[in-house]
Protein backbone atom coordinates (compact mmCIF):
# COMPACT_ATOMS: atom_id res chain seq x y z
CA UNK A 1 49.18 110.60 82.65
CA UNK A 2 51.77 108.43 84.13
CA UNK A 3 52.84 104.78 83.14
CA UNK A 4 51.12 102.63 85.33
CA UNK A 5 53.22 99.62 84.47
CA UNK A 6 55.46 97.70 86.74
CA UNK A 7 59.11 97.17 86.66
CA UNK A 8 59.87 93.90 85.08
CA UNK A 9 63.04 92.43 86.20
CA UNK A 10 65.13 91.25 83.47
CA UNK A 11 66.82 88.39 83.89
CA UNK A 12 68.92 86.56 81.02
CA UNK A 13 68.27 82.84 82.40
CA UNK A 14 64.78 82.78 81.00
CA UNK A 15 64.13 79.21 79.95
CA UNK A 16 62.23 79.76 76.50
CA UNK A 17 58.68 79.72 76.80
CA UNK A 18 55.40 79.10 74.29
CA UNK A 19 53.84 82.41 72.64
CA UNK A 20 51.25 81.94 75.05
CA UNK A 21 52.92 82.64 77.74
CA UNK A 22 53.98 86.13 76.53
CA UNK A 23 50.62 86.85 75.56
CA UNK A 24 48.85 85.62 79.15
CA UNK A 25 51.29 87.97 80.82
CA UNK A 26 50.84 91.39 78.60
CA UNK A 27 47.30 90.26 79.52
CA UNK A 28 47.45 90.29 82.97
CA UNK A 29 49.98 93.31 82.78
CA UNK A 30 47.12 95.12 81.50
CA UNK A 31 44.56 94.25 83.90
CA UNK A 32 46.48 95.16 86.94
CA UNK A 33 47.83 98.21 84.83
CA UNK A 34 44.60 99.91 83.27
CA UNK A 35 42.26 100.09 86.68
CA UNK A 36 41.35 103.70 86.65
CA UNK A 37 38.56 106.38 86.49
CA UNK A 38 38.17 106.42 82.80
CA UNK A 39 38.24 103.02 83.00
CA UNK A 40 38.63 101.46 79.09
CA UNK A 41 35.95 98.97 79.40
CA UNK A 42 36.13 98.20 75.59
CA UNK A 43 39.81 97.10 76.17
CA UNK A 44 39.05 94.81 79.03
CA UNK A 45 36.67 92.73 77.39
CA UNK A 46 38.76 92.83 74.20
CA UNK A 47 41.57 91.80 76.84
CA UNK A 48 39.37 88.98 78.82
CA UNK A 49 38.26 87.64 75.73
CA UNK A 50 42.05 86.93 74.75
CA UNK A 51 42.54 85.28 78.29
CA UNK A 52 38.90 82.48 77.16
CA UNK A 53 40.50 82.08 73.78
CA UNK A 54 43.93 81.29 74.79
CA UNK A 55 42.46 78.68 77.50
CA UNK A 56 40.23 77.21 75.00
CA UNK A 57 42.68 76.77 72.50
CA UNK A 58 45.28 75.75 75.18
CA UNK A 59 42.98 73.14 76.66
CA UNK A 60 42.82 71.37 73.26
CA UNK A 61 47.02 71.10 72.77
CA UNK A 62 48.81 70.75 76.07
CA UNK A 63 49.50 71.56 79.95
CA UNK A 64 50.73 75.17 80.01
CA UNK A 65 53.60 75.89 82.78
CA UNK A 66 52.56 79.35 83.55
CA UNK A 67 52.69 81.12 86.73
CA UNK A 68 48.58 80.78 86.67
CA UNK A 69 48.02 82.50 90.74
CA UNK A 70 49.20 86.18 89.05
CA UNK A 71 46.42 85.78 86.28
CA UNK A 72 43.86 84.60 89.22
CA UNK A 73 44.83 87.49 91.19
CA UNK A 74 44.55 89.92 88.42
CA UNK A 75 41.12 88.75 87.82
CA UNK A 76 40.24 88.58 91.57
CA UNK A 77 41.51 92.00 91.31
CA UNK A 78 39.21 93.22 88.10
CA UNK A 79 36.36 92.03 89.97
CA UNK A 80 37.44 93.85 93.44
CA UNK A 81 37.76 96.83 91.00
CA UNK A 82 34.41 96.40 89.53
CA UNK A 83 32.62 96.26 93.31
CA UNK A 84 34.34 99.01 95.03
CA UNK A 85 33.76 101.13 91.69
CA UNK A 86 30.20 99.91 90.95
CA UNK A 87 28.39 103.25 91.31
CA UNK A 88 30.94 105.50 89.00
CA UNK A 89 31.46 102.85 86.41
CA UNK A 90 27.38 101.77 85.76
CA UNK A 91 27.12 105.51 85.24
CA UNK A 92 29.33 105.26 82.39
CA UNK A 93 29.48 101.25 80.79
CA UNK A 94 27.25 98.26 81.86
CA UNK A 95 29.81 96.42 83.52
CA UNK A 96 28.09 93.24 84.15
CA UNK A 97 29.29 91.69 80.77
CA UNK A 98 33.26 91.50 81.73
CA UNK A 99 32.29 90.67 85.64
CA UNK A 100 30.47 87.50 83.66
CA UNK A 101 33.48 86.91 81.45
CA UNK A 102 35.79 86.79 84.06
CA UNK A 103 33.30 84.37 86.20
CA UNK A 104 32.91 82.41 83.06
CA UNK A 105 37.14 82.58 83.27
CA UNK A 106 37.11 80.68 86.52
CA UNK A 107 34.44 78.16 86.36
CA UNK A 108 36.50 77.01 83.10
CA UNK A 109 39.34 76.75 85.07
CA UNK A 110 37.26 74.65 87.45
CA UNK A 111 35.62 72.54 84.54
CA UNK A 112 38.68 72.21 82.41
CA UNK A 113 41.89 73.10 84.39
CA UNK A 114 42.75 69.28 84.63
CA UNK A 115 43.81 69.61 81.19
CA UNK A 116 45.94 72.52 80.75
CA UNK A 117 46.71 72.83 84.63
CA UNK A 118 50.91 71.33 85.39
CA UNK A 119 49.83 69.48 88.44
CA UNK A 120 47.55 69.16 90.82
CA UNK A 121 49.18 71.63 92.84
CA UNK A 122 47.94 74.29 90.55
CA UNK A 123 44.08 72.85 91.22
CA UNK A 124 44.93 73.28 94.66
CA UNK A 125 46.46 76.92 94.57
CA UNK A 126 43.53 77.57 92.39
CA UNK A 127 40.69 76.26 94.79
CA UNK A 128 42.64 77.80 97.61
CA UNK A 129 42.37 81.58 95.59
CA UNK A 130 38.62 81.43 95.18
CA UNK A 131 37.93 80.41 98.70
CA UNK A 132 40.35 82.93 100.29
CA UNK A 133 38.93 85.63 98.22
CA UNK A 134 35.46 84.40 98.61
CA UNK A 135 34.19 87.62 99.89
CA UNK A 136 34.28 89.04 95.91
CA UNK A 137 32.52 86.29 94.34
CA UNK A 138 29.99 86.75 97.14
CA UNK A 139 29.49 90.77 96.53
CA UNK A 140 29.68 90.43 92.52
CA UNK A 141 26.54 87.81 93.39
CA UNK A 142 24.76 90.41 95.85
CA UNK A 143 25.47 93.37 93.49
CA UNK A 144 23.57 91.59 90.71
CA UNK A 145 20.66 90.80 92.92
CA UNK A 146 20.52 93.92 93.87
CA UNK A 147 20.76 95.88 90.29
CA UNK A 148 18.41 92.48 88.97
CA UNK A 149 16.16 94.90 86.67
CA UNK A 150 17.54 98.03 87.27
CA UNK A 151 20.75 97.57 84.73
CA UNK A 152 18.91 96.40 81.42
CA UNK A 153 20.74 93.09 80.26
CA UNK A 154 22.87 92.85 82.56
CA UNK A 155 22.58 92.32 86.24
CA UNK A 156 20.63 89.04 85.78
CA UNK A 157 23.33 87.25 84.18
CA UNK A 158 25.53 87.29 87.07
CA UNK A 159 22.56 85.12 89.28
């Protein structure tokens, strides 16, 4: 099986930047790098779960300058995943418990991004992702109307 991850450019002018940082961005590397058939659903909650812990912890201590639109679009992207791969997947894992930890993901950074956000400019690009991208919050919410009592603990969660 190929390597699925990208190319990072490597470029010596780096400012130095918290642990975090390193750690949100193997994160999302993995999201947007592990989306296949045999899809490692232990992993991605292990790997979601990171991604709450970080922002709950991060919340507490200080603003975090972080290139936060790639880790939104990863997510948006998980969930995208999740949809379009519904049928295959729920024969295999109940996938309802990582589409609720990533929605749990945004509505903290809703609730709480004030205090580890940079600026308000990050709000904005934030608020801006979740209404472009709409479309996927509205189909996770359908799906689990849908499966409501046909997936045991899971579906109703989402509604």
């Amino acid at each position: 099986q190929p390597m699925r991850h990208r190319k990072k450019v490597v470029d010596k002018n780096i400012p130095s930047r918290p642990l975090v940082c390193a750690v949100l961005d193997l994160m999302v590397e993995f999201i947007v790098t592990h989306m296949m058939k045999d899809f490692p659903m232990d992993l991605y909650l292990r790997c979601v779960q990171i991604i709450h812990k970080l922002l709950c912890y991060q919340k507490e201590v200080q603003r975090l300058n972080y290139t936060w639109r790639e880790l939104w679009s990863a997510l948006i992207n998980l969930l995208k995943f999740l949809l379009s791969n519904e049928t295959s997947l729920l024969a295999k894992h109940n996938i309802f418990p990582l589409a609720l930890l990533v929605v749990n993901l945004f509505n903290m950074f809703i609730t709480y991004g004030d205090t580890f956000l940079p600026t308000s400019t990050s709000y904005d690009e934030l608020y801006y992702e979740i209404v472009r991208m709409h479309q996927v919050f509205d189909n996770l919410y359908c799906m689990g109307r849908v499966l409501n009592g046909v997936v045991p603990r899971g579906a109703n969660t989402l509604i």
